[in-house]
Protein backbone atom coordinates (compact mmCIF):
# COMPACT_ATOMS: atom_id res chain seq x y z
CA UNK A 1 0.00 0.00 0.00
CA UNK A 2 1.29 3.53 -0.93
CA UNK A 3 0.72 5.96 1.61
CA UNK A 4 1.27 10.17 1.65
CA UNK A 5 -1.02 11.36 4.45
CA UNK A 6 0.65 14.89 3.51
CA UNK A 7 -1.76 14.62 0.27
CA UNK A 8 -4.85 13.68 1.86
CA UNK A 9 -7.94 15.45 3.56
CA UNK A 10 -8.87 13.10 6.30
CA UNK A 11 -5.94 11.89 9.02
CA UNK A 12 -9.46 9.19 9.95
CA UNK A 13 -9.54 8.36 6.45
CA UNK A 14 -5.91 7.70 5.99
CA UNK A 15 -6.23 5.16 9.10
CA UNK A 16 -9.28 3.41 7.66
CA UNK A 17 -7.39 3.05 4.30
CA UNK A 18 -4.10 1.66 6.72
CA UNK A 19 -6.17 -0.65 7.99
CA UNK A 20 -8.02 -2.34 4.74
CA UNK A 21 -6.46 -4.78 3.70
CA UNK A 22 -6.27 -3.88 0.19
CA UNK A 23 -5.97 0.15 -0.05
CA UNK A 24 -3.82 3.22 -1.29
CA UNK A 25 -3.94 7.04 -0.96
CA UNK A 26 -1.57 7.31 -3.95
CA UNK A 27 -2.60 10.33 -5.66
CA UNK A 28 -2.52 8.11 -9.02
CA UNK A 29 -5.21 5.51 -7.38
CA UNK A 30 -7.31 8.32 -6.06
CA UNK A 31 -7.44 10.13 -9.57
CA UNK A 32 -8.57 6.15 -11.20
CA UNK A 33 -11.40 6.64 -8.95
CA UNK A 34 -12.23 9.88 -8.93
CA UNK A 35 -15.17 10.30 -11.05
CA UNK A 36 -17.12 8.22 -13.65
CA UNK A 37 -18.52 8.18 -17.10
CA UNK A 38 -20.63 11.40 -17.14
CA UNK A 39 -18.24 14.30 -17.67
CA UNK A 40 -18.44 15.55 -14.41
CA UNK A 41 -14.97 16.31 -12.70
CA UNK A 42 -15.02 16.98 -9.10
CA UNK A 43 -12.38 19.93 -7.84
CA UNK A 44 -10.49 17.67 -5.82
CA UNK A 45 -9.47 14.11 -5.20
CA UNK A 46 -10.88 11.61 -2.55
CA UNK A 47 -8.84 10.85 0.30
CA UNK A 48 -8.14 6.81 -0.57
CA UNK A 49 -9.09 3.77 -2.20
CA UNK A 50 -10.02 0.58 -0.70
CA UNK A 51 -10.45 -2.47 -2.72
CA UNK A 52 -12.65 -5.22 -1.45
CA UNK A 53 -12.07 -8.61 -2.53
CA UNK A 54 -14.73 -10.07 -0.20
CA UNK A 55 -17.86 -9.72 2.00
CA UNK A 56 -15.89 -9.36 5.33
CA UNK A 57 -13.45 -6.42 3.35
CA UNK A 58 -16.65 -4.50 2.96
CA UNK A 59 -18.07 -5.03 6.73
CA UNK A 60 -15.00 -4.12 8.23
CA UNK A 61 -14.63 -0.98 6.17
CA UNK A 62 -17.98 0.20 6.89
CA UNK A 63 -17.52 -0.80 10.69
CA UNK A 64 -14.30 1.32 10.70
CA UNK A 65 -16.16 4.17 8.89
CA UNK A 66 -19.13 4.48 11.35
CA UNK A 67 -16.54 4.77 14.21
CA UNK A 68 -14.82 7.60 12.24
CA UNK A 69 -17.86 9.22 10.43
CA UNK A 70 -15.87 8.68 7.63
CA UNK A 71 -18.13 9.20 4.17
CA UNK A 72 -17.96 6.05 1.93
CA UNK A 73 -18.74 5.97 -1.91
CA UNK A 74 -19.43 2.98 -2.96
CA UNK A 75 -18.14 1.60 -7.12
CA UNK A 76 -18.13 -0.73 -9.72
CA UNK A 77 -17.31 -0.29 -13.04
CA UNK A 78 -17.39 3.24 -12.94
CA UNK A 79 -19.44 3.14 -16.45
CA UNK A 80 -22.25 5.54 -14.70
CA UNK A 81 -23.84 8.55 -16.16
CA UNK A 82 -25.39 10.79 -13.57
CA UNK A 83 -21.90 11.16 -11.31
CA UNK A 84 -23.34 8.95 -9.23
CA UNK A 85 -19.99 7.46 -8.08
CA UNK A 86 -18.14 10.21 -8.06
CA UNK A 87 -15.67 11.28 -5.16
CA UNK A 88 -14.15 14.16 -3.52
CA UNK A 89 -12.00 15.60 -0.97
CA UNK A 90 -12.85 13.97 2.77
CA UNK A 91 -14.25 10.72 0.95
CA UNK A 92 -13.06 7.02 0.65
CA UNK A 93 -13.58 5.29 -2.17
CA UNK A 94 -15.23 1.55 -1.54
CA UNK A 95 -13.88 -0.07 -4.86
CA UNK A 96 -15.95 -3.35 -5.59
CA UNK A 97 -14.40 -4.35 -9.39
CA UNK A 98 -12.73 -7.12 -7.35
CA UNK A 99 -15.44 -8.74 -6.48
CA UNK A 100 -16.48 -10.64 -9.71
CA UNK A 101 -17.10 -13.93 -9.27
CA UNK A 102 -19.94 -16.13 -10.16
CA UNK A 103 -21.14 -18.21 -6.99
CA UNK A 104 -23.76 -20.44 -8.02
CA UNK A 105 -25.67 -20.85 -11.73
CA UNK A 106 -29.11 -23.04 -11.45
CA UNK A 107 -29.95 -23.87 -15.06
CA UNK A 108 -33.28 -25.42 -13.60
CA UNK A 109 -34.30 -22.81 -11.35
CA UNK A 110 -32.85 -20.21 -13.71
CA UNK A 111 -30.89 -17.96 -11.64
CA UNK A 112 -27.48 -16.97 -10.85
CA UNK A 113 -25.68 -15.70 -7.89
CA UNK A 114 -22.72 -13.30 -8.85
CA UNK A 115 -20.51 -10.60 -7.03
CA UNK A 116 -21.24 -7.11 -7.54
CA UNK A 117 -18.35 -6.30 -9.91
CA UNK A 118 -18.97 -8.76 -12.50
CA UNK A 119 -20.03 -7.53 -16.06
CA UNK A 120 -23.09 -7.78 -17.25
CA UNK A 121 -21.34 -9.10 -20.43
CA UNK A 122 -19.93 -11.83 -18.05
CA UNK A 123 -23.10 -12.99 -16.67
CA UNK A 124 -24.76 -13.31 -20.16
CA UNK A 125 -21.97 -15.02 -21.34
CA UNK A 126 -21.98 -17.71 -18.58
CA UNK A 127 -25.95 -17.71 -18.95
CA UNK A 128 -25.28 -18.55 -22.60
CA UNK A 129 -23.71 -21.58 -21.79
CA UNK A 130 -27.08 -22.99 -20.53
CA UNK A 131 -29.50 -22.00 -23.38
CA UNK A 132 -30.63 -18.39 -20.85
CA UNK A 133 -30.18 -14.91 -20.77
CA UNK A 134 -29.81 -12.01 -18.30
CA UNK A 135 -32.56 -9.71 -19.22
CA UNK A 136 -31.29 -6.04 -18.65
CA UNK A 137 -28.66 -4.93 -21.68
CA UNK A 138 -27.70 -1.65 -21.34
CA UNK A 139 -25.60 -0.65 -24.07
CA UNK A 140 -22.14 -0.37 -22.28
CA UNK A 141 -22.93 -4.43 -21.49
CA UNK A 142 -19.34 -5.29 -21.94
CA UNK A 143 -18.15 -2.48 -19.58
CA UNK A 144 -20.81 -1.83 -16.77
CA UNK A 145 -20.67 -4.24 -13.61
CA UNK A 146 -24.04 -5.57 -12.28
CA UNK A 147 -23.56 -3.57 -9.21
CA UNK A 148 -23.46 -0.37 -11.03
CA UNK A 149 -27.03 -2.16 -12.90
CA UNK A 150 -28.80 -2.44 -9.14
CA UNK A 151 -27.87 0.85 -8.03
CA UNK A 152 -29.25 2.51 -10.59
CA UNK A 153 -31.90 0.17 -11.92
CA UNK A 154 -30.37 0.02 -15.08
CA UNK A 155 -32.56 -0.50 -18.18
CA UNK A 156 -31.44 -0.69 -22.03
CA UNK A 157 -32.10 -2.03 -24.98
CA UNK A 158 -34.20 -5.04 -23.75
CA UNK A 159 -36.12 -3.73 -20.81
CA UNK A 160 -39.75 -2.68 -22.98
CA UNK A 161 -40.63 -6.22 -23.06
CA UNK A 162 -38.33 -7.92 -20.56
CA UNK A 163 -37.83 -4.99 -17.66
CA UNK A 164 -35.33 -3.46 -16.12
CA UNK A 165 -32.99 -4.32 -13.59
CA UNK A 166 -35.39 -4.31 -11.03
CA UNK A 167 -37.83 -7.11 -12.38
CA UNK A 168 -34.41 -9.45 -12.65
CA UNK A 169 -33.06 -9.34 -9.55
CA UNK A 170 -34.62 -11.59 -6.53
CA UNK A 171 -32.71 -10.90 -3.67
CA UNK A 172 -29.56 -9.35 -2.50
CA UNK A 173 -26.93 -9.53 0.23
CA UNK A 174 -26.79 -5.95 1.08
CA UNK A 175 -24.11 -4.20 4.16
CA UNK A 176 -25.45 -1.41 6.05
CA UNK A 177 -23.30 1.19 6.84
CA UNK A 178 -22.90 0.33 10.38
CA UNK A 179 -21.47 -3.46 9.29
CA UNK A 180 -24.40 -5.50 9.77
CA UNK A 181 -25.22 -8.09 6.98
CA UNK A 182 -28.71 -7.52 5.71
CA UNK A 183 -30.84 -10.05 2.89
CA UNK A 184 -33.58 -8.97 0.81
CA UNK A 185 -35.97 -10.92 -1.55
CA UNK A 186 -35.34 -14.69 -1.81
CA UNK A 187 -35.22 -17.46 -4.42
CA UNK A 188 -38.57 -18.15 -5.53
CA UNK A 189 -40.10 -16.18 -8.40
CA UNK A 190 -42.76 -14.66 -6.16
CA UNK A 191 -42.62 -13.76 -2.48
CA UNK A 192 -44.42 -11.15 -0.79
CA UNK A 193 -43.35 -11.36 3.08
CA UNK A 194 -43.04 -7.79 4.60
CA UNK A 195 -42.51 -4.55 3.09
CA UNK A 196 -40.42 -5.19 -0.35
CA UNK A 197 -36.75 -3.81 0.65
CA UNK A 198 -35.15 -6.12 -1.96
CA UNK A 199 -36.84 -3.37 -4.97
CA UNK A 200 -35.95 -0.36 -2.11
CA UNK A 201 -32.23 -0.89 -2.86
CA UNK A 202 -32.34 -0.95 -6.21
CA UNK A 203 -31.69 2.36 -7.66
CA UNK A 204 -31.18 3.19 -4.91
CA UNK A 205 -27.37 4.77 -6.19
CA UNK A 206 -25.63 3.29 -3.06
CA UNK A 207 -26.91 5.56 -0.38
CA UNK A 208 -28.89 2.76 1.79
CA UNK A 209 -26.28 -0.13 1.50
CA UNK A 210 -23.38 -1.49 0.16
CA UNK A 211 -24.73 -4.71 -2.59
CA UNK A 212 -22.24 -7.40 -2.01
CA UNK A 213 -23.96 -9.83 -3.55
CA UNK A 214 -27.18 -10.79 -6.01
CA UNK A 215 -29.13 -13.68 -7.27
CA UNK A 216 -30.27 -12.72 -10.51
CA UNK A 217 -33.26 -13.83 -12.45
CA UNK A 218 -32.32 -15.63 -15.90
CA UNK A 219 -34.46 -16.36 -19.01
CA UNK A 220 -34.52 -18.86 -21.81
CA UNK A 221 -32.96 -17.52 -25.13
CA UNK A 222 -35.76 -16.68 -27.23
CA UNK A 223 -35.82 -19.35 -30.00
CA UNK A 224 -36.16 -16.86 -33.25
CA UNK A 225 -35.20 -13.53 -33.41
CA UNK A 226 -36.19 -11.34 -36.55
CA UNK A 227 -34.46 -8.15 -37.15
CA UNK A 228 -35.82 -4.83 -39.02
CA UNK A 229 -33.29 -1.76 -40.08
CA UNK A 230 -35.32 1.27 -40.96
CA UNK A 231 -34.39 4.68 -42.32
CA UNK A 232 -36.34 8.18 -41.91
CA UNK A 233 -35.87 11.52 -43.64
CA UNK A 234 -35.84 12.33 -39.87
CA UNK A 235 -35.87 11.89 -36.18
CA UNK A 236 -39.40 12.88 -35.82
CA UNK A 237 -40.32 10.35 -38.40
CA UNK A 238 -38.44 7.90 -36.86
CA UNK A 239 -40.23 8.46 -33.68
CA UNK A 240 -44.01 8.73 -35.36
CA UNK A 241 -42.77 5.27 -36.44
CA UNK A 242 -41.67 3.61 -32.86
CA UNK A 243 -45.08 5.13 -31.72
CA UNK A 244 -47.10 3.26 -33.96
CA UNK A 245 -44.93 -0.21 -33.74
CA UNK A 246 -46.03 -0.15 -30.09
CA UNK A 247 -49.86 1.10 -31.26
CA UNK A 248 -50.02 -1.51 -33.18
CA UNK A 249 -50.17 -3.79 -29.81
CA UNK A 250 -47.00 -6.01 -30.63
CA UNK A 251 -44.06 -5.46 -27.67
CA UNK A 252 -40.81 -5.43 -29.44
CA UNK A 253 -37.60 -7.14 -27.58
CA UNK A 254 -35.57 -3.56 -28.97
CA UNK A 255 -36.67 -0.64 -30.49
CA UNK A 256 -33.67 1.66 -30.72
CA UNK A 257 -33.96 5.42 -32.15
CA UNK A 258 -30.65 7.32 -33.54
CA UNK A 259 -30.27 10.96 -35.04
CA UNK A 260 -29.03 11.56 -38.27
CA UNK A 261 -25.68 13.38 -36.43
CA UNK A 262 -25.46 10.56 -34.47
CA UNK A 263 -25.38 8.10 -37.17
CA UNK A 264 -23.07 10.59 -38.96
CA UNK A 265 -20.01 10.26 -35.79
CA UNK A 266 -20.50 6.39 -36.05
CA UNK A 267 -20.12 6.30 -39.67
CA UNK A 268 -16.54 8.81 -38.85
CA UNK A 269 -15.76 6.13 -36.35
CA UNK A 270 -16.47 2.47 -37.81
CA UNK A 271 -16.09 3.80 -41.55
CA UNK A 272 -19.55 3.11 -42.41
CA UNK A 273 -22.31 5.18 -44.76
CA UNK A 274 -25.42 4.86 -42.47
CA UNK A 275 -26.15 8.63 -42.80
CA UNK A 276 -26.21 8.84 -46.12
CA UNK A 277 -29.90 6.17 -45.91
CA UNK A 278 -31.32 8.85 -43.85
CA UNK A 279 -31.85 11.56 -41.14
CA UNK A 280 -32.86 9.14 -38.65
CA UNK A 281 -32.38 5.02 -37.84
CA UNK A 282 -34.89 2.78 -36.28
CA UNK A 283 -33.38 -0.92 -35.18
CA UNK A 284 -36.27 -3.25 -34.37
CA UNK A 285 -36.08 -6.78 -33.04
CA UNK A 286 -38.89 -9.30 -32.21
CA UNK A 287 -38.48 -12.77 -30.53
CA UNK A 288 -39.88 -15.82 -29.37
CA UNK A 289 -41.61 -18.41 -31.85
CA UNK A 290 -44.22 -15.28 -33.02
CA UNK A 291 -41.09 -13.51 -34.12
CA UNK A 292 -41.49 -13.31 -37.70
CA UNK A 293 -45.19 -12.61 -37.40
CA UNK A 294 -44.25 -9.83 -35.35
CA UNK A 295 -41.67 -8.49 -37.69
CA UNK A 296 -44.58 -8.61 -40.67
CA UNK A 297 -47.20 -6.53 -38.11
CA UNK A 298 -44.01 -4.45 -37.42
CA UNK A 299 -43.30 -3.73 -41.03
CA UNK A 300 -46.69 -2.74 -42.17
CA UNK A 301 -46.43 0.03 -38.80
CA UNK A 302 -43.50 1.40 -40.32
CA UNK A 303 -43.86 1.44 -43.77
CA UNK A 304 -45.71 4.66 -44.28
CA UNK A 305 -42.98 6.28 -42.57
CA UNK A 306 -40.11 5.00 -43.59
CA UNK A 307 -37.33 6.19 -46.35
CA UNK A 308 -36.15 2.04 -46.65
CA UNK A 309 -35.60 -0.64 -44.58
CA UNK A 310 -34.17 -4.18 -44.80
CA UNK A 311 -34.28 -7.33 -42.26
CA UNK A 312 -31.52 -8.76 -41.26
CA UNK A 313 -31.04 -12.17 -42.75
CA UNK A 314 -28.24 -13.34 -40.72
CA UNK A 315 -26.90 -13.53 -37.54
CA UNK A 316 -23.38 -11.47 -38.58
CA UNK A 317 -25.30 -8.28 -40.20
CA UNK A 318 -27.65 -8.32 -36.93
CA UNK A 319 -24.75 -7.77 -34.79
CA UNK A 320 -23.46 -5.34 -37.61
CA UNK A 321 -26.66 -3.49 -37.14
CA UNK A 322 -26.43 -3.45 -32.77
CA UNK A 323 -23.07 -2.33 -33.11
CA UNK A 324 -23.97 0.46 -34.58
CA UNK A 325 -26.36 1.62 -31.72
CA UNK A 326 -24.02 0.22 -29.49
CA UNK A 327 -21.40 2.39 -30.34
CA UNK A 328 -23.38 5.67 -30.29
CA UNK A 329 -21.47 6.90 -27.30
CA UNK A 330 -18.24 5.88 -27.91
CA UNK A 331 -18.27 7.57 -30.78
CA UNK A 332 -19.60 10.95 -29.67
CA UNK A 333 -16.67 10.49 -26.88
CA UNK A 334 -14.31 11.06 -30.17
CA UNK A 335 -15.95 14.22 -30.66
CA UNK A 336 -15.14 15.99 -27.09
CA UNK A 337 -17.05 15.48 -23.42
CA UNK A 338 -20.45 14.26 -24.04
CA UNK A 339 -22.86 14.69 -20.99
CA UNK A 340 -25.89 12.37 -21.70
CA UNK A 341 -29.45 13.19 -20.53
CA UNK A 342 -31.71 10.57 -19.78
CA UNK A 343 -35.56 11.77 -19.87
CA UNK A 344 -38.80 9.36 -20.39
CA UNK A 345 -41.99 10.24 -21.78
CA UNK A 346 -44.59 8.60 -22.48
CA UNK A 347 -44.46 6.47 -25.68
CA UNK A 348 -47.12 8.40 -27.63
CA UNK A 349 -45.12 11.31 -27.43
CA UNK A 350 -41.90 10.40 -28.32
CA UNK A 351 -42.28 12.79 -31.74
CA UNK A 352 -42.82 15.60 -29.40
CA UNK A 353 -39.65 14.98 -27.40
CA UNK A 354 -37.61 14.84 -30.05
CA UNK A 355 -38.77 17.98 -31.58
CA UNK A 356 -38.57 19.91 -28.55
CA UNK A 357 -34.58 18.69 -28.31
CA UNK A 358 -33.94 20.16 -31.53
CA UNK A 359 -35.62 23.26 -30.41
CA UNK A 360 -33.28 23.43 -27.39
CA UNK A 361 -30.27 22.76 -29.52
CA UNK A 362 -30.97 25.92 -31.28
CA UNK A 363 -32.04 28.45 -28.64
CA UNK A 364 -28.74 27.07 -26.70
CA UNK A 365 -26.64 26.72 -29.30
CA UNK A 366 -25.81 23.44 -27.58
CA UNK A 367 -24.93 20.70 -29.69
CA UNK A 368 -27.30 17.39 -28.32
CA UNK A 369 -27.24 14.42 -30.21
CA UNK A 370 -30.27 11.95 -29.85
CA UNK A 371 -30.77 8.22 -29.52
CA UNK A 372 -33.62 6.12 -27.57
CA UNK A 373 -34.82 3.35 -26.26
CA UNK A 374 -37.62 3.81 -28.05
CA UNK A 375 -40.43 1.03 -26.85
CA UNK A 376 -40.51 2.53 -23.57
CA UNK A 377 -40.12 6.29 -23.98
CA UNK A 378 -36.46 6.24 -22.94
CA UNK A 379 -34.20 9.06 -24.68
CA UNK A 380 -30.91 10.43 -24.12
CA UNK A 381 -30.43 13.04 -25.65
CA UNK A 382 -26.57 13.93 -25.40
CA UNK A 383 -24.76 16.77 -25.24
CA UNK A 384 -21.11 17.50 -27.01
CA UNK A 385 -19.02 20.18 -25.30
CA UNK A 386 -15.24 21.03 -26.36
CA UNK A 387 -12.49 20.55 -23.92
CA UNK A 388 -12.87 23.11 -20.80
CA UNK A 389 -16.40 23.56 -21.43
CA UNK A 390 -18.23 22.73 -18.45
CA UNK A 391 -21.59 20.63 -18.30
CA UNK A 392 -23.13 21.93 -14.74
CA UNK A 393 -23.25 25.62 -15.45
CA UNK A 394 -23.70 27.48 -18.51
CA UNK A 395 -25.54 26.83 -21.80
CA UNK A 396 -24.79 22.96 -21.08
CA UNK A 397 -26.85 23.41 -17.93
CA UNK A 398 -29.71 25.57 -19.09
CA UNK A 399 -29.79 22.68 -22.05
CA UNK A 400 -30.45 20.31 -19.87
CA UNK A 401 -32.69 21.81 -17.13
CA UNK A 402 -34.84 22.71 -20.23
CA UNK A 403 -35.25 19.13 -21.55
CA UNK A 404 -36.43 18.19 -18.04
CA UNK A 405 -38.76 20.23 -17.75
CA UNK A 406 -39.84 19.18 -21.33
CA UNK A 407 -40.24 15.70 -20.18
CA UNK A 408 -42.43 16.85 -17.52
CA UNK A 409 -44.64 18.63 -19.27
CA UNK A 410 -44.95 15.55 -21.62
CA UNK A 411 -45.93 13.65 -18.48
CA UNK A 412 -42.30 12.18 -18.04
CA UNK A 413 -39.56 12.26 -16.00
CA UNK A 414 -36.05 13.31 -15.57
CA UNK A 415 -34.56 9.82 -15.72
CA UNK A 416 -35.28 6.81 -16.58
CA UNK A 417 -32.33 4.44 -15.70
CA UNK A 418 -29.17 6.51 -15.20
CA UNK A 419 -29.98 7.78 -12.05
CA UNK A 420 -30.18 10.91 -9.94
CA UNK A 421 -26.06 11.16 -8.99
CA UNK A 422 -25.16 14.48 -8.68
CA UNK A 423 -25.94 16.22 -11.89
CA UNK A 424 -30.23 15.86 -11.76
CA UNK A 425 -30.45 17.16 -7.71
CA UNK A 426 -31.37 20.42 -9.29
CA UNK A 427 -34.76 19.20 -10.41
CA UNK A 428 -35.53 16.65 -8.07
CA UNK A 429 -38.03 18.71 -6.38
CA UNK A 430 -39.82 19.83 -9.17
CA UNK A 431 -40.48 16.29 -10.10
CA UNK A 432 -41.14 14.58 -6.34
CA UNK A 433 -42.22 17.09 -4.78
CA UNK A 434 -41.73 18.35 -1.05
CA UNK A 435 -43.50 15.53 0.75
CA UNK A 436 -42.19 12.50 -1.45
CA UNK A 437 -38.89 14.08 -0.81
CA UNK A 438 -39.24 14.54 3.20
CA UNK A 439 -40.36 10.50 3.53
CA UNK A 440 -37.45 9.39 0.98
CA UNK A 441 -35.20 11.85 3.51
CA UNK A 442 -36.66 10.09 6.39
CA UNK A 443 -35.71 6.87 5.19
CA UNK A 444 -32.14 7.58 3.62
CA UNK A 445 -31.78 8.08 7.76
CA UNK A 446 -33.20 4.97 8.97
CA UNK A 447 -30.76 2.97 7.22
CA UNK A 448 -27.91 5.57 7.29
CA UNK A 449 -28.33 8.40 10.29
CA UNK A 450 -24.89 9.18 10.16
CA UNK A 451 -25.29 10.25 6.33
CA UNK A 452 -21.88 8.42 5.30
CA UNK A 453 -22.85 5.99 2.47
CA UNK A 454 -22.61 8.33 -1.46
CA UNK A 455 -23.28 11.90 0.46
CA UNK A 456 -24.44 14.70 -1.70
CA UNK A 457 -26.01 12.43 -3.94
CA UNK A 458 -29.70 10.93 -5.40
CA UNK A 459 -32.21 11.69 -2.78
């Protein structure tokens, strides 16, 4: 362990860090940890880094930081979006990467029990092996641990017709922040024994508990899966489309919505021509043995809309055809610091949305880029700032404080799966208003009165 208590905040935090097994106050540790994928930067470092390899590194950290009042963050991956994770000046960083093993799989009663820091890529992969599937697929699936998933009830590009994180997770080994070990949910499929605090920790962005470990809720692969590429002359008409796929009462497995300038920075970064098909790109999947009838209903939705589309006839051009959505961020990340938004609306008004976002763009002068999980309302609409250019203050901020409040007068809300963090407080009232917010308060306390576990953020 490298120590410099010289370059640290916290002489309590310093000894906590001493005393894990596994820690360092290295300044190069403490800037790995620092902050996540959102764009936000704190001002200063975190005092230390301790990195659990097990349950009991976890309870004795959080035993240690109730005796110091020592403010923990917990993280995974670090592959989160609303700054959820990150750290600052007077706070340890509880590092759970390590953790990433798979403890049990039961092919028979379909579940698997994994570590917190295991990829969701991982689990799928491992689920694979036995003909099953781990429902929830956000789109950084080969980056973002299932920790990160629970604390911030991740969705993506499954969760219309198969949920989000939430619906796949069945109970939890959770530690409080005074030590104690505490288990939610249980095995069976349904359960209903006392007040559900297996579904109050997740998204819960690691302010109640510290997840140590899950038993997650596996499906059977889907025995067909037919694949539709569309093209729009826009985004709206992409949208009016993915409203009137789900009017037309079939539930797609994806739905995914891109901009014309978003399929323009993919093109610059995998060498393809999407853009020049169209303003706007609509990838539609449906599965299960009604797949191809669905695709047909699907089609005839679309059709009136649509500039051209094509189905996928193979299993190597479908992947060719989720890579492309897949890599949506990625490649706005070659562009300069992309902070993405996360709003829902309701499904009917997707066209709406979208419109208003290009409105914004232009009063702002803020460059936002839009894709979507369409089938349930989900966009995230992203916005591209050069180097220095800050995203919490600014025409960045005004940007986004507008498309919230856009999403609420749709009848939406401010996020749909990325979470609170840090960078959505702003709004959280005008959303949950002052007596949701005073019982969520009340609670945050029950399980954590000395206000230690993530401070500053979510609720």
């Amino acid at each position: 362990m490298s120590t410099n208590v010289s370059e640290i905040n916290s002489e309590a935090g310093a000894r906590l860090v001493a005393a894990a097994r596994h820690g360092s106050t290295a300044e190069a540790d403490r800037r790995n940890v620092n902050t996540d994928r959102s764009g936000y930067t704190p001002g200063t470092l975190p005092d230390g880094v301790v990195y659990a390899t097990s349950i009991n590194d976890v309870v004795e950290t959080m035993v240690r930081a109730t005796a110091g009042s020592i403010p923990i963050v917990a993280r995974g991956a670090g592959t989160g979006l609303a700054a959820g994770s990150a750290a600052k000046a007077g706070e340890i960083v509880l590092d759970l990467s390590g953790m990433n093993r798979i403890l049990r799989l039961d092919p028979m009663e379909q579940i698997i029990v994994v570590e917190p820091g295991i990829l969701n890529a991982e689990v799928n992969a491992a689920a694979g092996e036995h003909g099953l599937f781990y429902a929830p697929d956000p789109a950084s699936t080969a980056i973002c641990s299932i920790g990160g998933n629970i604390a911030t009830n991740a969705g993506g590009m499954r969760c219309a017709k198969y949920g989000v994180t939430r619906e796949s997770v069945l109970a939890l080994k959770v530690v409080l922040p005074d030590g104690r070990l505490l288990v939610t949910g249980r095995e069976t499929i349904k359960g209903v024994t006392g007040y559900d605090l297996n579904a109050l920790m997740i998204g819960s962005e690691g302010t109640l508990g510290v997840v140590v470990e899950a038993t997650l809720r596996l499906r059977p692969l889907p025995v067909a899966t037919a694949t539709v590429a569309a093209f729009f002359p826009d985004i709206v008409a992409a949208a009016q489309a993915a409203s009137a796929i789900i009017a037309a009462r079939i539930t797609p497995s994806v739905l995914e919505l891109m901009d014309g300038p978003t399929l323009a920075a993919v093109d610059a970064a995998l060498g393809t021509d999407y853009r020049s098909r169209g303003g706007a790109f609509l990838l539609a999947q449906t599965d299960g043995y009604g797949a191809f009838l669905e695709q047909e209903v699907l089609i005839q939705a679309i059709e009136p809309l649509a500039s051209s589309y094509e189905k996928a006839t193979d299993p190597q051009r479908t992947a060719e055809l989720l890579r492309v959505r897949r890599e949506a961020i990625p490649s706005l990340e070659l562009l300069g610091n992309v902070c993405i938004g996360d709003v829902g609306v309701p499904r009917g008004r997707l066209a709406e949305m979208v419109t208003g976002i290009e409105e914004i763009s232009r009063r702002t002068g803020v460059r936002i880029f839009t894709v979507a999980h369409a089938a349930d309302g989900n966009l995230h609409p992203m916005i591209v700032l050069d180097e220095g250019q800050p995203s919490t203050e600014g025409p960045a901020k005004d940007a986004l404080g507008q498309m919230f409040h856009l999403a609420r007068s749709l009848g939406g809300t401010l996020t749909g799966e990325h979470g609170v963090g840090i960078l959505k407080r702003d709004w959280l009232h005008d959303e949950l208003g002052s007596d949701s917010l005073e019982l969520q308060h009340a609670i945050r306390r029950v399980f954590d009165p000395l206000g230690i576990l993530n401070p500053g953020k979510a609720i």
